[in-house]
Protein backbone atom coordinates (compact mmCIF):
# COMPACT_ATOMS: atom_id res chain seq x y z
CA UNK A 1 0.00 0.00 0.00
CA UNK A 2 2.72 2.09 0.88
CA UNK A 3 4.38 1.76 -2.34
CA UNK A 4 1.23 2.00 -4.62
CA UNK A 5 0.72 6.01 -2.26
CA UNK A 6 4.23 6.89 -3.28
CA UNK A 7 4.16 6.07 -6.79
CA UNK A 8 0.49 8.09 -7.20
CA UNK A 9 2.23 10.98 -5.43
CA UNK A 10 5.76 11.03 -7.58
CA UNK A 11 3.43 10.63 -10.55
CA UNK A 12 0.94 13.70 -9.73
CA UNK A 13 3.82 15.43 -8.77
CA UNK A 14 5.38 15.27 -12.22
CA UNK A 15 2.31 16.01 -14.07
CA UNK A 16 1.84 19.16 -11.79
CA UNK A 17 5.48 20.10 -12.58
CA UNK A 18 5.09 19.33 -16.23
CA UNK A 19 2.06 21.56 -16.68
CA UNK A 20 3.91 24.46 -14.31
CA UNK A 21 6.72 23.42 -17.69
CA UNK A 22 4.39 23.76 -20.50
CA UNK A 23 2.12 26.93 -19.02
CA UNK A 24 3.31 30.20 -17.19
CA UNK A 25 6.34 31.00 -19.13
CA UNK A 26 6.57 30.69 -22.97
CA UNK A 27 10.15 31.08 -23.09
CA UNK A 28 12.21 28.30 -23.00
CA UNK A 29 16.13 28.78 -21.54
CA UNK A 30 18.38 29.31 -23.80
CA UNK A 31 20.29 26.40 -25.42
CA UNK A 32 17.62 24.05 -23.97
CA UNK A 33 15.94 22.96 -27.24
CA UNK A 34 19.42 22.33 -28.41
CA UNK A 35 20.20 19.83 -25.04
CA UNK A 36 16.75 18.18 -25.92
CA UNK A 37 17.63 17.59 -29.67
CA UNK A 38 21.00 16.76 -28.83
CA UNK A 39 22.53 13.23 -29.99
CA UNK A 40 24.53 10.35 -28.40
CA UNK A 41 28.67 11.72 -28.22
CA UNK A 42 30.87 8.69 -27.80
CA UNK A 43 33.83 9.60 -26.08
CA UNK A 44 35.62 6.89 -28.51
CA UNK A 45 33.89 6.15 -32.16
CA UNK A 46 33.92 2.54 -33.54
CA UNK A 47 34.14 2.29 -37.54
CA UNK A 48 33.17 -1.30 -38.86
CA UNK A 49 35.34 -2.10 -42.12
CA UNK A 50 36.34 -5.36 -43.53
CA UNK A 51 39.17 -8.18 -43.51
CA UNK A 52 42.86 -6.77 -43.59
CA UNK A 53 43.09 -8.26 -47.17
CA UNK A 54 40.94 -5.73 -48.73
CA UNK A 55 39.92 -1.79 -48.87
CA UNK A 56 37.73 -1.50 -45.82
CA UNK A 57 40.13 -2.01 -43.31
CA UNK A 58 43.50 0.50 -44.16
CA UNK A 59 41.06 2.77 -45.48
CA UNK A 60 38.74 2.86 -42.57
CA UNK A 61 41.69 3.22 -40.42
CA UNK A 62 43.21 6.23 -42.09
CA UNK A 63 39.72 7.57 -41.45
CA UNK A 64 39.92 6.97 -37.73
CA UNK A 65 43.14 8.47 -38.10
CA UNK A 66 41.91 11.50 -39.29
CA UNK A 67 38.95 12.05 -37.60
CA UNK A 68 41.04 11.88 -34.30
CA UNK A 69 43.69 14.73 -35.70
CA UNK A 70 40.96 16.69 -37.09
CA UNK A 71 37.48 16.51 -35.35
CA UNK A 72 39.45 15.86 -31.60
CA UNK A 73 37.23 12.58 -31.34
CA UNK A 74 39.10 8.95 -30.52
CA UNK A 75 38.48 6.44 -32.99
CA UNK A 76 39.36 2.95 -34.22
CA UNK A 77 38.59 1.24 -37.06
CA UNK A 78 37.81 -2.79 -36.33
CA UNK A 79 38.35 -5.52 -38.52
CA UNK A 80 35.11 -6.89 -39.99
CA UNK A 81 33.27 -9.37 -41.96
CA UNK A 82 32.22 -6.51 -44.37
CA UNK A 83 29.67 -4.61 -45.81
CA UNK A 84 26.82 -7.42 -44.40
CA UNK A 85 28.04 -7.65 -40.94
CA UNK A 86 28.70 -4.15 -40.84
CA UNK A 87 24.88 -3.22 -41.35
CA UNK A 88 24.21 -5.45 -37.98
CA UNK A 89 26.83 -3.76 -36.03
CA UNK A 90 25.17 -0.59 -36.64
CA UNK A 91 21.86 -2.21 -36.04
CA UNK A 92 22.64 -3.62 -32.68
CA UNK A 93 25.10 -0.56 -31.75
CA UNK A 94 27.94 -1.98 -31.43
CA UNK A 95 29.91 0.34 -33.83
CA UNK A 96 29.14 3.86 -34.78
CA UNK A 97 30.49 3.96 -38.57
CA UNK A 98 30.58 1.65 -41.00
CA UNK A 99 32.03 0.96 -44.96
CA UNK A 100 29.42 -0.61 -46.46
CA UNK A 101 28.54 -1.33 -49.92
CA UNK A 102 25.43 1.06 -51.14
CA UNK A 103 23.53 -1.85 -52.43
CA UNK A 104 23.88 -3.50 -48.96
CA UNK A 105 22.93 -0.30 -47.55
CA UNK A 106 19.94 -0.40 -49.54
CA UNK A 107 19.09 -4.14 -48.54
CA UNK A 108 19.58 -3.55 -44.94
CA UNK A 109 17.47 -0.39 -44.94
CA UNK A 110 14.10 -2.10 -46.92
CA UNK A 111 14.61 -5.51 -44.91
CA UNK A 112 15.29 -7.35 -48.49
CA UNK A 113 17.65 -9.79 -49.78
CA UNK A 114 19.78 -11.02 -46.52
CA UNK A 115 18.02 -8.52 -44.38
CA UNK A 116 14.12 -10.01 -45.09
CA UNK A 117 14.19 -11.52 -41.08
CA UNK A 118 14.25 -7.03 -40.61
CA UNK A 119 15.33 -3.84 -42.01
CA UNK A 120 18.02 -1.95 -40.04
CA UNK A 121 16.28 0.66 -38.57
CA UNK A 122 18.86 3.19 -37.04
CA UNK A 123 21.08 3.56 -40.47
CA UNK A 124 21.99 6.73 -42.15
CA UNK A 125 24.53 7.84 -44.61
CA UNK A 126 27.50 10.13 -44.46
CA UNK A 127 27.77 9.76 -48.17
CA UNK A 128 29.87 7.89 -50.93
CA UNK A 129 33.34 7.12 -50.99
CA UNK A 130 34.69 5.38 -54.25
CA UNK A 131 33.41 2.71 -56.52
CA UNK A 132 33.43 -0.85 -55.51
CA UNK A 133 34.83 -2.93 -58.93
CA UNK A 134 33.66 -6.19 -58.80
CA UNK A 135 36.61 -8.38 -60.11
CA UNK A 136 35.99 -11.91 -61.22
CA UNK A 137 39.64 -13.45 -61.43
CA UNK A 138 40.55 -16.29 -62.70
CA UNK A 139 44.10 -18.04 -62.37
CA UNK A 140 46.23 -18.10 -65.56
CA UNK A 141 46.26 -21.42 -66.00
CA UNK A 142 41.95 -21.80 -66.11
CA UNK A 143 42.62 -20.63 -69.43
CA UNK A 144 38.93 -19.38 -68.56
CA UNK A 145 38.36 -16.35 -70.68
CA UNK A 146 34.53 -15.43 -70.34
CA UNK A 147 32.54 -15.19 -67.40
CA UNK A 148 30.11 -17.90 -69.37
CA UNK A 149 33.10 -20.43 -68.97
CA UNK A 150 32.98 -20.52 -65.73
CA UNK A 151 30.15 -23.44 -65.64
CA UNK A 152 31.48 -26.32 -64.00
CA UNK A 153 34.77 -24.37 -62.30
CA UNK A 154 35.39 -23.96 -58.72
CA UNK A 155 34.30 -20.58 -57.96
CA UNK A 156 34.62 -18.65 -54.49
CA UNK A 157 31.44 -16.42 -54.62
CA UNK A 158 32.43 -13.92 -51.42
CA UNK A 159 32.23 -15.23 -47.55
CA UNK A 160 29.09 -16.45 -46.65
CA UNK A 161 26.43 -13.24 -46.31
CA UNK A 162 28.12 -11.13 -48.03
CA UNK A 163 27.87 -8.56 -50.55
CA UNK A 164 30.37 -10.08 -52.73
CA UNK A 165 27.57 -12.99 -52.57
CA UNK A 166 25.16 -11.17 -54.01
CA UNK A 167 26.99 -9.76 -56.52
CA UNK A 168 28.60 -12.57 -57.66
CA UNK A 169 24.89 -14.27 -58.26
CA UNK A 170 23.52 -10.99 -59.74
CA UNK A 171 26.61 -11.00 -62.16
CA UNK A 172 25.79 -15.45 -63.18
CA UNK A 173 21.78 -14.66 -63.51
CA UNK A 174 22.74 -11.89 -66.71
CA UNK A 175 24.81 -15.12 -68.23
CA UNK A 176 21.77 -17.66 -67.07
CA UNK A 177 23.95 -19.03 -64.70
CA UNK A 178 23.02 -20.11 -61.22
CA UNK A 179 25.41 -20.75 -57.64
CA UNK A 180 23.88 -24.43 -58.75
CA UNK A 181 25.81 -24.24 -62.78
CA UNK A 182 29.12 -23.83 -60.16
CA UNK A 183 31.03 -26.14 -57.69
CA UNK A 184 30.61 -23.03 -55.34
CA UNK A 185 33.24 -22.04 -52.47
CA UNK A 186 32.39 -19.24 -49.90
CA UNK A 187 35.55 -17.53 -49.05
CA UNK A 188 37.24 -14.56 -48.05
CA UNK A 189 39.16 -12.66 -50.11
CA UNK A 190 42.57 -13.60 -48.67
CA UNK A 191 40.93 -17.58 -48.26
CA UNK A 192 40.28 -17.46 -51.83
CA UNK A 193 43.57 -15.70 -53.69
CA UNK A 194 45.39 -18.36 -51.37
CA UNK A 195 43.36 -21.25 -52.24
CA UNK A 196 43.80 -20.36 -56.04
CA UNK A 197 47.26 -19.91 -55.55
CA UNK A 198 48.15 -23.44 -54.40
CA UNK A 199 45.44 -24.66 -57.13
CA UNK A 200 42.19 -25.28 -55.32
CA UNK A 201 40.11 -22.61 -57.10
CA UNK A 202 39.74 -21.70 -60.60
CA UNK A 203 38.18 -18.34 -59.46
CA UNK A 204 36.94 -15.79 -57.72
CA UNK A 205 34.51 -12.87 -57.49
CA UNK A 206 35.93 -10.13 -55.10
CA UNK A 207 34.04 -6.64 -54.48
CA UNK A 208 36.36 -3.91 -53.89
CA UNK A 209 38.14 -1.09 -54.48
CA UNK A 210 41.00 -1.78 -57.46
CA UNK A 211 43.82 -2.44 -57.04
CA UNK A 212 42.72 -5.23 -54.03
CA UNK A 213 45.92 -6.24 -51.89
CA UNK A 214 44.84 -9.85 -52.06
CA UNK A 215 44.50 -9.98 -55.79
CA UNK A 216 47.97 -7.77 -55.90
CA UNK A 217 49.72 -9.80 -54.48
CA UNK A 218 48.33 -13.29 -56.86
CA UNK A 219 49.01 -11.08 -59.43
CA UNK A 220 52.61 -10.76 -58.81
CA UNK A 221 53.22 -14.60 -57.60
CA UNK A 222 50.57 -16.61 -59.65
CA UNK A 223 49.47 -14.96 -62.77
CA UNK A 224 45.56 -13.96 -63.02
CA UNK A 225 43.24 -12.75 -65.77
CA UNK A 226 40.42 -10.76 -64.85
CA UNK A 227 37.38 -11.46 -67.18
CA UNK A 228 35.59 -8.73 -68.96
CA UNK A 229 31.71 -8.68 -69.16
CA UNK A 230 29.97 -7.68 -72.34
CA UNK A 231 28.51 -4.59 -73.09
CA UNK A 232 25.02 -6.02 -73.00
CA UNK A 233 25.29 -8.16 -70.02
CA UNK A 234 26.60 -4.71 -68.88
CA UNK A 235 23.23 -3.21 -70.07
CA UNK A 236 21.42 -5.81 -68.12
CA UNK A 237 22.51 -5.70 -65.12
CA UNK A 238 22.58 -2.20 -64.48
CA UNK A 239 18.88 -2.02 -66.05
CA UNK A 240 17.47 -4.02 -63.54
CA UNK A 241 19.76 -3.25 -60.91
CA UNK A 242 20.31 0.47 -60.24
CA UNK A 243 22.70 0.80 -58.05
CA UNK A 244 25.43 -0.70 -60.61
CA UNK A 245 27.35 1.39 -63.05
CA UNK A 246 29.85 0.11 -65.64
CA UNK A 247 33.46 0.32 -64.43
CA UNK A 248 36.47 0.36 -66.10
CA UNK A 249 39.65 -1.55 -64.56
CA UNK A 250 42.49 0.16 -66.45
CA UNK A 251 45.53 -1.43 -67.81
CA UNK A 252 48.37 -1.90 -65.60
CA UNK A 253 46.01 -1.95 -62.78
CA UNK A 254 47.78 -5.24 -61.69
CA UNK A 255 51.04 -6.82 -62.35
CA UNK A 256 51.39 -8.03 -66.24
CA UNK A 257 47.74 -6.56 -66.89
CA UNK A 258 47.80 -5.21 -70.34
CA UNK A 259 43.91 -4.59 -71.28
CA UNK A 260 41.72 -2.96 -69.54
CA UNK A 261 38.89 -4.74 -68.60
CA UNK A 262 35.48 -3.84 -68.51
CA UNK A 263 32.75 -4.84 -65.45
CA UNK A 264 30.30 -3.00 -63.22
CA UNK A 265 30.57 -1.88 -59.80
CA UNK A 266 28.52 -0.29 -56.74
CA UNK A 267 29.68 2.56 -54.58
CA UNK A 268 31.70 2.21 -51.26
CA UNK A 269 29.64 4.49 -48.70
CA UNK A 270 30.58 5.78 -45.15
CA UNK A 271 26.94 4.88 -42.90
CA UNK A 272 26.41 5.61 -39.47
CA UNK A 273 24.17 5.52 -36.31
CA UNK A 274 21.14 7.59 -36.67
CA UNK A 275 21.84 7.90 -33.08
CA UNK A 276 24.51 10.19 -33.10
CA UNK A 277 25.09 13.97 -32.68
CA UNK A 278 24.31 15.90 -35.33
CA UNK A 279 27.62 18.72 -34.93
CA UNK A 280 29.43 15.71 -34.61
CA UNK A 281 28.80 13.68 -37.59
CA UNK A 282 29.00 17.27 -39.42
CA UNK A 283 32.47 17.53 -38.26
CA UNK A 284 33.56 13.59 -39.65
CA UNK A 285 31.80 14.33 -42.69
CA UNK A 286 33.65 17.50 -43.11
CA UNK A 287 37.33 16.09 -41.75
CA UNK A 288 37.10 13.29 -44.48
CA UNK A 289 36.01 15.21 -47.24
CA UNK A 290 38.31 17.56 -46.72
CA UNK A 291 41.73 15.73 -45.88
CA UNK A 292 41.45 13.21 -48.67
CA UNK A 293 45.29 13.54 -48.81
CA UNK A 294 46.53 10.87 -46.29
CA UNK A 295 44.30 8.92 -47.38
CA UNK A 296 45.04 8.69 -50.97
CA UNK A 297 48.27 7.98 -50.05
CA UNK A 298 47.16 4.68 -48.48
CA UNK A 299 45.24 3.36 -51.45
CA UNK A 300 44.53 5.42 -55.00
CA UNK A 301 40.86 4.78 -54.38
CA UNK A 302 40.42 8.04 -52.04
CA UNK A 303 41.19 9.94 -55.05
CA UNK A 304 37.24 9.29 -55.61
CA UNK A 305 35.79 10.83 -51.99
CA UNK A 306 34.61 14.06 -53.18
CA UNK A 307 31.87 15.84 -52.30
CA UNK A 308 30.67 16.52 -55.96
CA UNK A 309 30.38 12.63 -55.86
CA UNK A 310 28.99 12.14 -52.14
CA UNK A 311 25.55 11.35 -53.10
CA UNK A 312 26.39 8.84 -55.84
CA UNK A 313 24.57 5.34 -54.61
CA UNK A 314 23.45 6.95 -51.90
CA UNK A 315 19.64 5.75 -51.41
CA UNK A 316 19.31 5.45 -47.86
CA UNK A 317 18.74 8.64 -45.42
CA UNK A 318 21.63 11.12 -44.65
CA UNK A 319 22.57 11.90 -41.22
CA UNK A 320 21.17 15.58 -40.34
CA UNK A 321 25.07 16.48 -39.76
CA UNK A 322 25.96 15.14 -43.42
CA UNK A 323 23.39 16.64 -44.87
CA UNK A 324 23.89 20.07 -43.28
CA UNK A 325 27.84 19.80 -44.31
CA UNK A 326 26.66 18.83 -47.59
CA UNK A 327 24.28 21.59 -47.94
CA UNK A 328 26.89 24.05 -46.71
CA UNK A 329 29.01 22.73 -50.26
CA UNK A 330 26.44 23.58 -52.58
CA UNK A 331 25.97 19.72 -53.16
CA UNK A 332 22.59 19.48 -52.28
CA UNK A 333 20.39 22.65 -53.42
């Protein structure tokens, strides 16, 4: 009985006090819509990239990098599963930013593909960071030379869940192929350019930025090709999927690469929490499209952040602090 008083009498107590809030005085202190509005502020930011073997991770890291010099915040970019694993880190707060692919962005924010069991609810964008080549090697002595010969070969189609995954079986349904036409693998990008090198694999589909440390380096020591796909496979893929473009992998890209080969790719984007502070995602959005510099010199692909480009693939909500930093550059009117 005692307890049930108490409770009535905290309760009417903070309805009275609430009304004495809302009536009386129109005029609220200053700053105080600000405090109310105000966003989470980790005192130490968490960016979600990928294995060591591809873009993700040094790139994410020269992010954290920068953000730390630049905005004053900590940060530290953690190796990852990816683009897919990446969207439920955000979703269950366990990191703050994350690389992601923008068609996985997309998935993750409708609750389709490898996110039907629920759409990640708390995921914005920063914006876009470079394309994302998808690169179907093959080791040079396959002698595979179209994606259509690759019936029958052992193919690694991307770690299981991942965006690589999808692509790959995006890519095989323009040829009529099927994961089913394939004696499949499901490996990592370093699991499959070593598994090809000692002769396990005839090849691979990898999504990332090019030149890819793991295909660099089975480049240099085994010999690759990467195979080109035709202008209207091109065509059909990007008409039913929109967030591909066609992609050129120039020559010389790799080691004894003397073509350029043609393919299609999706952009790279920077996500984050919907959860945090507006000024503060302003100021990473600002420090990393404005210090591109150490971060070219870590991989060529950052000579593609730019804020002309920031919206490219972008179809899922920006963070408020993006979007007023973008705003601010005359990219969005």
């Amino acid at each position: 009985m005692i307890r049930r008083v108490s409770r009535g009498v905290v309760l009417a107590l903070v309805f009275i006090l609430a009304l004495a809030a809302c009536g009386g005085n129109n005029q609220e202190e200053p700053g105080a819509s600000d405090a109310n509005a105000a966003g989470e502020k980790p005192s130490s930011l968490i960016i979600a990239t990928g294995g060591t073997a591809g873009t993700y991770y040094p790139l994410g890291g020269g992010i954290a990098n920068l953000i730390q010099e630049k905005a004053g915040t900590n940060a530290t970019a953690q190796v990852t599963g990816a683009a897919v694993e990446n969207m439920r880190l955000i979703s269950d707060k366990e990191v703050d930013l994350a690389i992601t692919q923008g068609d996985i962005a997309d998935y993750a924010a409708k609750g389709t593909e490898m996110f039907n069991d629920g759409a990640v609810g708390n995921l914005q964008a920063i914006g876009a960071l470079y394309q994302e080549t998808i690169q179907i090697v093959v080791s040079e002595k396959s002698g595979i030379t179209t994606v259509s010969e690759l019936k029958g070969k052992k193919v690694s189609v991307g770690a299981p869940g991942s965006g690589t995954e999808v692509n790959a079986r995006q890519i095989l349904e323009a040829y009529g192929l099927t994961f089913d036409d394939l004696s499949t693998e499901r490996l990592s990008f370093g699991d499959s350019a070593k598994k090809m090198q000692d002769g396990g694999l005839d090849a691979a589909f990898v999504t990332a930025g090019a030149p890819t440390a793991a295909i660099n380096e089975l480049a240099a020591t085994t010999g690759i090709k990467l195979l080109t796909i035709e202008d209207d496979k091109v065509k059909a893929i990007t008409d039913k999927y929109k967030y591909y473009s066609q992609q050129i992998i120039p020559a010389g890209t790799y080691p004894k690469q003397d073509a350029e080969v043609k393919t299609v790719a999706v952009k790279a984007i920077m996500s984050v929490r919907a959860e945090l502070d507006e000024q503060l995602v302003y100021d990473i959005t600002k420090t990393i499209y404005e210090n591109t510099e150490p971060l070219i010199a870590i991989n060529a692909k950052a000579n593609e952040i730019k804020t002309d480009n920031a919206l490219e693939g972008i179809s899922i909500p920006l963070h408020p602090g993006a979007e007023k930093y973008l705003k601010e550059k005359g990219v969005i009117k």
